[in-house]
Each structure stands twice: as structure tokens, then as C-alpha cells.
PDB file of N, CA and C in Angstrom:
ATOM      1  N   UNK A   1       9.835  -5.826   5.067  1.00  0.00           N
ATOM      2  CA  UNK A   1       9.218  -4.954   4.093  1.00  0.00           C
ATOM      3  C   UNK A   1       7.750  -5.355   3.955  1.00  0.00           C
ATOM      4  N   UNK A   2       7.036  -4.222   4.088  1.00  0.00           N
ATOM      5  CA  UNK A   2       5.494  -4.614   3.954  1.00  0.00           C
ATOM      6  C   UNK A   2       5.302  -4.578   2.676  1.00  0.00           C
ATOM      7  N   UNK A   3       4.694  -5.000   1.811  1.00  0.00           N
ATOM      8  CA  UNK A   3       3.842  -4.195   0.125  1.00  0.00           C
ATOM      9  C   UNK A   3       2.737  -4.811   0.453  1.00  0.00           C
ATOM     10  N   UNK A   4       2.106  -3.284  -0.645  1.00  0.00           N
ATOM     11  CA  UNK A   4       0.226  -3.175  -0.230  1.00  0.00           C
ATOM     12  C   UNK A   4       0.111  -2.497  -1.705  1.00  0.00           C
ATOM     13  N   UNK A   5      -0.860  -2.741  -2.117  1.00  0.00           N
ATOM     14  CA  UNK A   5      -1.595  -2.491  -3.362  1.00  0.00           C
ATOM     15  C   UNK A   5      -2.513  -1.158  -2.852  1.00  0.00           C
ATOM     16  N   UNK A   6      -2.799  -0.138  -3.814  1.00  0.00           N
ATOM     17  CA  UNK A   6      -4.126   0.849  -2.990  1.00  0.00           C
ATOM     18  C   UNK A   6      -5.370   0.405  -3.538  1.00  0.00           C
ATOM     19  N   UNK A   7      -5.173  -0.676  -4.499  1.00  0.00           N
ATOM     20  CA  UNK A   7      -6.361  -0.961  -5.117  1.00  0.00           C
ATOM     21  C   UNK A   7      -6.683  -2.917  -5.574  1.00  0.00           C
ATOM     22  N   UNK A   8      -7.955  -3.123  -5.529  1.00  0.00           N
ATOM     23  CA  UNK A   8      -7.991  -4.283  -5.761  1.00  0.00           C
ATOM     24  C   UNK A   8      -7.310  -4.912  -7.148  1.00  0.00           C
ATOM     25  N   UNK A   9      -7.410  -3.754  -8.268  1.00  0.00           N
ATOM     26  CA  UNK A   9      -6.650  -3.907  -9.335  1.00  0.00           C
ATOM     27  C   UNK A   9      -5.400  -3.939  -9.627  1.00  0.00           C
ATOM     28  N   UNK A  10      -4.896  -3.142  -8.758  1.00  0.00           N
ATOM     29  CA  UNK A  10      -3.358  -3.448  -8.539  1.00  0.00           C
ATOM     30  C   UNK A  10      -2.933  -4.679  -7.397  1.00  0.00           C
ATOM     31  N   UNK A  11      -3.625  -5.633  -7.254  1.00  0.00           N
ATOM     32  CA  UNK A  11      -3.061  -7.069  -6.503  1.00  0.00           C
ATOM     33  C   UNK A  11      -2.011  -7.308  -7.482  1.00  0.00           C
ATOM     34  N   UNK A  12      -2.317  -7.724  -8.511  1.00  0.00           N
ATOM     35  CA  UNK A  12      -1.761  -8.450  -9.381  1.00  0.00           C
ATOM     36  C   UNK A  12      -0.209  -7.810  -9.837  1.00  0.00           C
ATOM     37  N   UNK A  13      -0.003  -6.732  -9.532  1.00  0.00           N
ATOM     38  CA  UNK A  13       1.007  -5.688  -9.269  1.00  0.00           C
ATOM     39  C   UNK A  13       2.254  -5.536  -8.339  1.00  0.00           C
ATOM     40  N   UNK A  14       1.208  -5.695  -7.224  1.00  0.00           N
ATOM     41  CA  UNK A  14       2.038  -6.177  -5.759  1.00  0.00           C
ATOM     42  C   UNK A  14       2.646  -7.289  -5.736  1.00  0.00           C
ATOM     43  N   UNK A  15       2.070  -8.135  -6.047  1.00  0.00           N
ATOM     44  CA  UNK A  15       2.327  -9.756  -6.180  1.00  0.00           C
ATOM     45  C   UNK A  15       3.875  -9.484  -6.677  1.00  0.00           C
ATOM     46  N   UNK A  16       3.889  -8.910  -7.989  1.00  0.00           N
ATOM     47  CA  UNK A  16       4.820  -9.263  -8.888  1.00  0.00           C
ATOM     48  C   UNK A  16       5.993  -8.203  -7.989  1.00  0.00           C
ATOM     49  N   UNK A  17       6.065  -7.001  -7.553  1.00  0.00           N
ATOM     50  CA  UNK A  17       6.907  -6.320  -6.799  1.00  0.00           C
ATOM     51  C   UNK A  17       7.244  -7.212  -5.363  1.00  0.00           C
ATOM     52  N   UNK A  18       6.506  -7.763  -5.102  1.00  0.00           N
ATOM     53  CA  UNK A  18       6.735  -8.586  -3.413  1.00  0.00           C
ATOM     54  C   UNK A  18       7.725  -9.379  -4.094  1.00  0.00           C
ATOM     55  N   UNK A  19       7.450 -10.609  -5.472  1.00  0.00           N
ATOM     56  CA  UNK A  19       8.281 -11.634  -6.030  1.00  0.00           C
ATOM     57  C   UNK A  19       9.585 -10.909  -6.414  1.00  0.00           C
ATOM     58  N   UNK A  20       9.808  -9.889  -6.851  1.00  0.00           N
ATOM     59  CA  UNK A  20      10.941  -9.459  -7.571  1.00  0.00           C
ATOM     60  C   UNK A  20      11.388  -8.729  -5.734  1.00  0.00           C
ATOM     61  N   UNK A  21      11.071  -8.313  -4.537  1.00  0.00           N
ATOM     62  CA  UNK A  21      11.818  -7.826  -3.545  1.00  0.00           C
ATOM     63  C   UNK A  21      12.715  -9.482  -2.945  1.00  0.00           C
ATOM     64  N   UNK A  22      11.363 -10.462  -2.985  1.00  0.00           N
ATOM     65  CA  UNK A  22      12.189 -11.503  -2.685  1.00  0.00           C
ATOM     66  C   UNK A  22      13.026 -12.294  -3.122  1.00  0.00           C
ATOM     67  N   UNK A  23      13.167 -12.308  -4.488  1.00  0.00           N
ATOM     68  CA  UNK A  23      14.298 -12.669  -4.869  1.00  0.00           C
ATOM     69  C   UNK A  23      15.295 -12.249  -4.850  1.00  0.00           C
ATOM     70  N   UNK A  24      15.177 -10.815  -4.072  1.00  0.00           N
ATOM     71  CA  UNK A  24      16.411  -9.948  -4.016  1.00  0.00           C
ATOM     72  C   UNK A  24      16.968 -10.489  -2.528  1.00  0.00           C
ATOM     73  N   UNK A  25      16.266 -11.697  -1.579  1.00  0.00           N
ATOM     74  CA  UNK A  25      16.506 -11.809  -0.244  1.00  0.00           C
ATOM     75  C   UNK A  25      15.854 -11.148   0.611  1.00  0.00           C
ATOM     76  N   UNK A  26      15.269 -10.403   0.537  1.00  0.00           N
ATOM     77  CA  UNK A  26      13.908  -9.655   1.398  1.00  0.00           C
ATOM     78  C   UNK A  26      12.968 -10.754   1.708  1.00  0.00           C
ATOM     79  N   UNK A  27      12.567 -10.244   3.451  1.00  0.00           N
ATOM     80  CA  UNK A  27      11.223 -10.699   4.319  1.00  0.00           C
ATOM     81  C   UNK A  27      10.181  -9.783   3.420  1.00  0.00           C
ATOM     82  N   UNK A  28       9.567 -10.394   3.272  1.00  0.00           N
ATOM     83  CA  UNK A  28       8.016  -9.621   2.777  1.00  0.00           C
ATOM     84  C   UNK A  28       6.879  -9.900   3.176  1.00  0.00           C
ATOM     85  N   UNK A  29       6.154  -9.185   3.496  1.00  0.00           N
ATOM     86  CA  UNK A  29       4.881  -9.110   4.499  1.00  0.00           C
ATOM     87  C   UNK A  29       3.919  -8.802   2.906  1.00  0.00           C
ATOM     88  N   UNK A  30       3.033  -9.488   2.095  1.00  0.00           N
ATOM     89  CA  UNK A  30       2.371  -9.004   1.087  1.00  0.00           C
ATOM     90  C   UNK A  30       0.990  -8.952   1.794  1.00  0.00           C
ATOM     91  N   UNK A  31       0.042  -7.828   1.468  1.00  0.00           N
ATOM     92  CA  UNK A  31      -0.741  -7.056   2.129  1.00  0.00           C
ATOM     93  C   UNK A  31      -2.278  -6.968   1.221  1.00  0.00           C
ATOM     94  N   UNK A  32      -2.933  -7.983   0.920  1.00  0.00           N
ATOM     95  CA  UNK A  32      -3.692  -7.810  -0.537  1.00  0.00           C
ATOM     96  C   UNK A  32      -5.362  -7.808   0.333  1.00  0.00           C
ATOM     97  N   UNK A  33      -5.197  -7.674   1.291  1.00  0.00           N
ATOM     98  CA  UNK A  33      -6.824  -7.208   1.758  1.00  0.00           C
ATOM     99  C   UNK A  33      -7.053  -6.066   1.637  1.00  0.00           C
ATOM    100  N   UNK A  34      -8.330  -5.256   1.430  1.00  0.00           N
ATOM    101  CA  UNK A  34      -8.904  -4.068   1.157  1.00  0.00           C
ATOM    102  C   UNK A  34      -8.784  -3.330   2.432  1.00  0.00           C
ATOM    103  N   UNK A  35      -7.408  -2.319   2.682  1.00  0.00           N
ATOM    104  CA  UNK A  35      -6.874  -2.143   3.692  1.00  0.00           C
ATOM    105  C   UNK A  35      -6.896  -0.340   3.057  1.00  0.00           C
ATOM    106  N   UNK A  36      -6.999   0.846   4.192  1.00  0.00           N
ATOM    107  CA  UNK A  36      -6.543   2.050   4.209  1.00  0.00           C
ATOM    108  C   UNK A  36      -4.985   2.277   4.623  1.00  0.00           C
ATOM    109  N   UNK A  37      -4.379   3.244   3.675  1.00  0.00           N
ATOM    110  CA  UNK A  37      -2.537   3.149   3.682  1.00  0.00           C
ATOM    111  C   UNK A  37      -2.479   3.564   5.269  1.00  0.00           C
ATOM    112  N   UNK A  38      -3.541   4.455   5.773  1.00  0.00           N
ATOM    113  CA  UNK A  38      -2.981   4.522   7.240  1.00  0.00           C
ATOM    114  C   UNK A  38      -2.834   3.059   8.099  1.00  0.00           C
ATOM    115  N   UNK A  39      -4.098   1.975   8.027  1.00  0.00           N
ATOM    116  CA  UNK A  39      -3.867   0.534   8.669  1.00  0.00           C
ATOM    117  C   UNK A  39      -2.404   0.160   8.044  1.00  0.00           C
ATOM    118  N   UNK A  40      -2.099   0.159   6.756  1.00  0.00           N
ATOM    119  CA  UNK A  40      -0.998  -0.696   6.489  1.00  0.00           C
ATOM    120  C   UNK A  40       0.156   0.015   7.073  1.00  0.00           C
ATOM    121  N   UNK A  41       0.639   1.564   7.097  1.00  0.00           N
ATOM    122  CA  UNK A  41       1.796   1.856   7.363  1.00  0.00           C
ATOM    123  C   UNK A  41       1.412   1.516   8.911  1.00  0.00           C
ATOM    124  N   UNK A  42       0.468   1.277   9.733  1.00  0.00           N
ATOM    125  CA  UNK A  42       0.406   0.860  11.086  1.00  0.00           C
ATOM    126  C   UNK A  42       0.790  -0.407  11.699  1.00  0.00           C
ATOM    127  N   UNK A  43       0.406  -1.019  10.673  1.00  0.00           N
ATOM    128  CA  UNK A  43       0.847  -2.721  10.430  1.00  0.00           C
ATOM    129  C   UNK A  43       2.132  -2.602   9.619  1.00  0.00           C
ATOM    130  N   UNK A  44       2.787  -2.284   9.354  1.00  0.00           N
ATOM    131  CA  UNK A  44       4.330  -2.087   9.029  1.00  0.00           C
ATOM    132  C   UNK A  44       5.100  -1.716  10.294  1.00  0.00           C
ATOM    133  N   UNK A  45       4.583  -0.704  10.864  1.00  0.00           N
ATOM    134  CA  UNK A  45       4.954  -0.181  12.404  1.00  0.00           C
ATOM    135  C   UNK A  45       5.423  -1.480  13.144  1.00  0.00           C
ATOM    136  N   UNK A  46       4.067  -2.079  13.526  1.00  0.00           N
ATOM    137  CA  UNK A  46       3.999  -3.143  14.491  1.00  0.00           C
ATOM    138  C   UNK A  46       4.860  -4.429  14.144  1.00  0.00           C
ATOM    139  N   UNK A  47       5.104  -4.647  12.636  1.00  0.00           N
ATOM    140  CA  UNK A  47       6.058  -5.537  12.305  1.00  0.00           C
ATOM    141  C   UNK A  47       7.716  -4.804  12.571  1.00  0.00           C
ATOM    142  N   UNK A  48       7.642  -3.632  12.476  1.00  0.00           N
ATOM    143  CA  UNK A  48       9.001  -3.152  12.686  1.00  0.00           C
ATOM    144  C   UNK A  48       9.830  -3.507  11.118  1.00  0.00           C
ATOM    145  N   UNK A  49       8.508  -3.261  10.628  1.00  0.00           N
ATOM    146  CA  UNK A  49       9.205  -3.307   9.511  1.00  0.00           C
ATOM    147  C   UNK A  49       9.632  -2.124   8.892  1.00  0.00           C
ATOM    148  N   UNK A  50      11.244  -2.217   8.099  1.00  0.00           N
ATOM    149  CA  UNK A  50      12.195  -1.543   7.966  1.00  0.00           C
ATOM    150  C   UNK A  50      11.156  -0.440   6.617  1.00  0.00           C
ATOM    151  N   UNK A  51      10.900  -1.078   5.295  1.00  0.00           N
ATOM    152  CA  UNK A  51      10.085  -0.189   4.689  1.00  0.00           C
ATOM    153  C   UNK A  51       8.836  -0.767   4.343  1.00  0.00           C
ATOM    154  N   UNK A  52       7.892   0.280   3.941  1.00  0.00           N
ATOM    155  CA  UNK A  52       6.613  -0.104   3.184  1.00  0.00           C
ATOM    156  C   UNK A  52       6.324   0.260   1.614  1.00  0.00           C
ATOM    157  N   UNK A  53       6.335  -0.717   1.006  1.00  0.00           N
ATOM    158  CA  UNK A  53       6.052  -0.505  -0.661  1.00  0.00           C
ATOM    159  C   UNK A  53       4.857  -0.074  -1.179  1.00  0.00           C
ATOM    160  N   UNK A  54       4.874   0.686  -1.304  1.00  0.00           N
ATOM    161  CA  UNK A  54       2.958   1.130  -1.843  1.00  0.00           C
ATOM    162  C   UNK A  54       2.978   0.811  -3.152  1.00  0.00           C
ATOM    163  N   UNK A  55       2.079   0.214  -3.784  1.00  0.00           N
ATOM    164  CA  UNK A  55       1.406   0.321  -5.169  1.00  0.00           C
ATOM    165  C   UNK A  55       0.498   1.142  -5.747  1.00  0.00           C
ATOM    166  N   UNK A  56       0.349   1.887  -6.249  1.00  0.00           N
ATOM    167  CA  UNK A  56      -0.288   3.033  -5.724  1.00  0.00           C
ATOM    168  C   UNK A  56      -0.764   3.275  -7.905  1.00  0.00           C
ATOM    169  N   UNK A  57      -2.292   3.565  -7.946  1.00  0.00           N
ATOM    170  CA  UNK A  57      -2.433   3.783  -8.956  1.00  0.00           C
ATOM    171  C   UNK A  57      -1.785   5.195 -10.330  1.00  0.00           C
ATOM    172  N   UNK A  58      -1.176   5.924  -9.682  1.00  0.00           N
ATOM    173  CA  UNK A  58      -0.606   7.157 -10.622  1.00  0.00           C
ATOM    174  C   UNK A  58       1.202   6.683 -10.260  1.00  0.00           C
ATOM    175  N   UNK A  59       1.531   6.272  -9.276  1.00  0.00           N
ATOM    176  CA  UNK A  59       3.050   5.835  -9.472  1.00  0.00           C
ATOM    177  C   UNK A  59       3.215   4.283 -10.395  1.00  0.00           C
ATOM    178  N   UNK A  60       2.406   3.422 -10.416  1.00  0.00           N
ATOM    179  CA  UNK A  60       2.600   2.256 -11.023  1.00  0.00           C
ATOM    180  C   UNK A  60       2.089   2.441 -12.887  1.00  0.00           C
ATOM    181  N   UNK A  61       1.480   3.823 -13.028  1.00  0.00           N
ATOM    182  CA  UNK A  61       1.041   4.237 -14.161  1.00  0.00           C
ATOM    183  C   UNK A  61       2.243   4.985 -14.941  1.00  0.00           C
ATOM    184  N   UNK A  62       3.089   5.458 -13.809  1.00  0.00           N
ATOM    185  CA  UNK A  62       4.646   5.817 -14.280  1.00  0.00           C
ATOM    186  C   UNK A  62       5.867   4.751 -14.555  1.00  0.00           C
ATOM    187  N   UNK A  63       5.272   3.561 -13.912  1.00  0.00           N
ATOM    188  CA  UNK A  63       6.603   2.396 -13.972  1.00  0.00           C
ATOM    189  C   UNK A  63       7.250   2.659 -12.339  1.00  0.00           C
ATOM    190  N   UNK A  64       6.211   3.362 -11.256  1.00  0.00           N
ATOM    191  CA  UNK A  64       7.108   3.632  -9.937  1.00  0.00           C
ATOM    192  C   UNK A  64       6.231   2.731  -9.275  1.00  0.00           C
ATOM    193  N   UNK A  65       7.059   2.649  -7.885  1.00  0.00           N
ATOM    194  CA  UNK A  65       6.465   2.107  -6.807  1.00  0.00           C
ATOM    195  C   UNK A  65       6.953   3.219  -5.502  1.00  0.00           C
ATOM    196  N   UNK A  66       5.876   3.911  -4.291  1.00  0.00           N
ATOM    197  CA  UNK A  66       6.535   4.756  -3.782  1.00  0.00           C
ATOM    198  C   UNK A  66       6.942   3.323  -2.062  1.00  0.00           C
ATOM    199  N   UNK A  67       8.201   3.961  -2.124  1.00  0.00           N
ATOM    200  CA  UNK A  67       9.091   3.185  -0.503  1.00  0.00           C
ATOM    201  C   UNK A  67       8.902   4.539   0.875  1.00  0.00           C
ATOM    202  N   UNK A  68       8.656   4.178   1.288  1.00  0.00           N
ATOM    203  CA  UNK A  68       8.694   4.621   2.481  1.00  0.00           C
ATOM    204  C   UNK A  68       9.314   3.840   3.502  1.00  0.00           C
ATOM    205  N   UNK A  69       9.970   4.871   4.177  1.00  0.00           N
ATOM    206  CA  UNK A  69      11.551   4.265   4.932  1.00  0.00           C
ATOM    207  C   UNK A  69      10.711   4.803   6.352  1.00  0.00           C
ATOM    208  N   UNK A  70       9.917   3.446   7.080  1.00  0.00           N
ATOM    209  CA  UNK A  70       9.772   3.304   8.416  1.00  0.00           C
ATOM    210  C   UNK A  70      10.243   4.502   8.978  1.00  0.00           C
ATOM    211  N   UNK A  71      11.504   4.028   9.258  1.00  0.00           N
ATOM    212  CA  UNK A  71      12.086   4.948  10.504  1.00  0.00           C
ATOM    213  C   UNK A  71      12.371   6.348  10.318  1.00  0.00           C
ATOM    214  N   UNK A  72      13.227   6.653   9.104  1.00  0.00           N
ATOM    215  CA  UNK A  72      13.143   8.182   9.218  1.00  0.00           C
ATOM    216  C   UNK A  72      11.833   8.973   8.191  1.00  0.00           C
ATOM    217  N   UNK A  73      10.743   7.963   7.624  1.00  0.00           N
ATOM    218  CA  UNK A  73       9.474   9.267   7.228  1.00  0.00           C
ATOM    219  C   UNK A  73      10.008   9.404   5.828  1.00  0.00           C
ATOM    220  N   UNK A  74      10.861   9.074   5.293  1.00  0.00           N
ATOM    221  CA  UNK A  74      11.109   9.764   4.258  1.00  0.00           C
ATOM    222  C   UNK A  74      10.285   8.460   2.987  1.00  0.00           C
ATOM    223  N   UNK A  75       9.653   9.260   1.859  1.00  0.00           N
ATOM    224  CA  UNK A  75       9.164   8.489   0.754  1.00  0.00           C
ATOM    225  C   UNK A  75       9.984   8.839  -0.464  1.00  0.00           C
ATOM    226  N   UNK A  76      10.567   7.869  -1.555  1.00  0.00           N
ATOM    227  CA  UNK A  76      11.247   7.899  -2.824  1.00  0.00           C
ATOM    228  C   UNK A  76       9.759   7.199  -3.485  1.00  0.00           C
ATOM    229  N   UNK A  77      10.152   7.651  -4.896  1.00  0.00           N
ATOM    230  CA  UNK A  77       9.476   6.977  -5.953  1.00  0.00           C
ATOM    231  C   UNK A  77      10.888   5.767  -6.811  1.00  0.00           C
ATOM    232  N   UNK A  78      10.726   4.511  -6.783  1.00  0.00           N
ATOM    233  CA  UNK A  78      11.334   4.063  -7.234  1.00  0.00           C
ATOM    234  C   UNK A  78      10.784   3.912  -8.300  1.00  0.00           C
ATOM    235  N   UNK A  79      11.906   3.558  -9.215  1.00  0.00           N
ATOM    236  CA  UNK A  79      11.231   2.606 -10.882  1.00  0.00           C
ATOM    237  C   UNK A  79      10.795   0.753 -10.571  1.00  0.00           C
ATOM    238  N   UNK A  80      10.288   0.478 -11.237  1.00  0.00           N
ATOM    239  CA  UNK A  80      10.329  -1.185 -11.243  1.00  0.00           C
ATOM    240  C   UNK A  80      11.279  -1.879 -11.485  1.00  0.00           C
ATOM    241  N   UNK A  81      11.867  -1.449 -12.880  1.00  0.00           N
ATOM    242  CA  UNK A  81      13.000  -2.090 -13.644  1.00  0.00           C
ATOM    243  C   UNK A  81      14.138  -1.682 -12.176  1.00  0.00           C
ATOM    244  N   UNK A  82      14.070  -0.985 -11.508  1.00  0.00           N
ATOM    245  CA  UNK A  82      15.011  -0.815 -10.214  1.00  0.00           C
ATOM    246  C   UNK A  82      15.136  -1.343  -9.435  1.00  0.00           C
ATOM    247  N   UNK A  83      13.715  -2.446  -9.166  1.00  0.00           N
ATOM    248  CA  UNK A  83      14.139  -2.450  -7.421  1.00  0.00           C
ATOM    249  C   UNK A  83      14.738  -3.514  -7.353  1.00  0.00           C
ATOM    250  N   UNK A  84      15.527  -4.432  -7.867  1.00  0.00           N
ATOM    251  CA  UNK A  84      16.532  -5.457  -7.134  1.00  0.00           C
ATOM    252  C   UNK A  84      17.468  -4.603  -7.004  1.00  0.00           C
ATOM    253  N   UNK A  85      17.914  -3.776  -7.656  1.00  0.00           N
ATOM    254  CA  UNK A  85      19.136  -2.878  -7.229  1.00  0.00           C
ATOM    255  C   UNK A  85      18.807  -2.297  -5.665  1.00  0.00           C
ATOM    256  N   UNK A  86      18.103  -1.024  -5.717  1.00  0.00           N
ATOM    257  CA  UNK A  86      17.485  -0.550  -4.564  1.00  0.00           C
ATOM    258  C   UNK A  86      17.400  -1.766  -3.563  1.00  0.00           C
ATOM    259  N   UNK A  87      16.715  -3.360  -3.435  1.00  0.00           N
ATOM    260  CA  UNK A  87      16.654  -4.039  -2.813  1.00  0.00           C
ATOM    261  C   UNK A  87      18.209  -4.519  -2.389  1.00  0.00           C
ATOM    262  N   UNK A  88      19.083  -4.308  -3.313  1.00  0.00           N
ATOM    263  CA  UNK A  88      20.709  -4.892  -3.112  1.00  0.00           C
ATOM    264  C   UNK A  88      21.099  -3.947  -2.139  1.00  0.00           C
ATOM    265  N   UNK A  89      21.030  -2.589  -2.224  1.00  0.00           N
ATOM    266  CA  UNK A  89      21.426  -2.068  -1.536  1.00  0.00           C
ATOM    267  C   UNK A  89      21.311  -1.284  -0.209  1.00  0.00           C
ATOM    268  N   UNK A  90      19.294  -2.018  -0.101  1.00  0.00           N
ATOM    269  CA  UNK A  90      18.668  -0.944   1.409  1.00  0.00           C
ATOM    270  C   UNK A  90      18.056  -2.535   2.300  1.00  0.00           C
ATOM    271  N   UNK A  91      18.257  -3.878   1.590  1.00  0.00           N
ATOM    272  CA  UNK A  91      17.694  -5.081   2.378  1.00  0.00           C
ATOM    273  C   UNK A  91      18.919  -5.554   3.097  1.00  0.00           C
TER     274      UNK A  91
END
């Protein structure tokens, strides 16, 4: 699993979503350089990594984080208070 922040302000964001994927038992790739979502979902590619976590300023303003599922393209908005569940059941 990659996570990437879209903003320097949301590091501190990511951090805390990367800590709560890994305690769920998730590889995490945390992504906190001033990167465009096209480099990171490219660098998710090349890791073969399964999803990419965006932090993203209007979903983390909802309590979401959006997942994007590598292989088949598809994006959910998860909640926060969710993702060890979501992590129980897609890591």
C-alpha cells in the first residue's frame, strides 16, 4: 500500500493513516515528498502495489481517505474511524 498526502499540510495526516494501516499488518510505502498523484499512482505501479491511499484535502475535510485499488481502477472514499476494518479485510 502506497499513502501520499496531496499537500504539505496534510503530512501530518498521512503519517497517522500509514500508522493506523500498519497496525492493521499492512506493508506501507509512506510518500511525504512534494510529489504529483500521477508520479505517486506510478510509483505504486512499479511497487506493485496492491492499493494507493490518497490524502487528499476535501476527502480528509469529510473524515475520508480516497483507496484506489491498483489493479482493477476502481476508487472508494473510505472513513478514518474505518480503515482497520477495510485494512482487516482488503490487506
Amino acid at each position: 500500500v502506497v499513502v501520499c498526502a496531496f499537500t504539505p499540510e496534510l503530512h501530518s495526516a498521512a503519517i497517522e493513516v500509514a500508522s493506523k494501516l500498519r497496525e492493521s499488518g499492512g506493508a506501507i510505502d509512506l510518500v511525504l515528498e512534494s510529489k504529483k498523484p500521477k508520479w505517486v499512482l506510478k510509483h505504486a505501479a512499479r511497487l506493485a502495489a496492491e492499493y494507493a491511499v490518497i490524502v487528499a484535502p476535501d476527502e480528509w475535510g469529510q473524515g475520508n481517505v480516497r483507496i484506489k485499488n491498483m489493479g482493477e481502477g476502481e476508487q472508494v472514499d473510505v472513513p478514518v474511524t474505518e480503515l482497520a476494518e477495510w485494512a482487516g479485510t482488503n490487506l
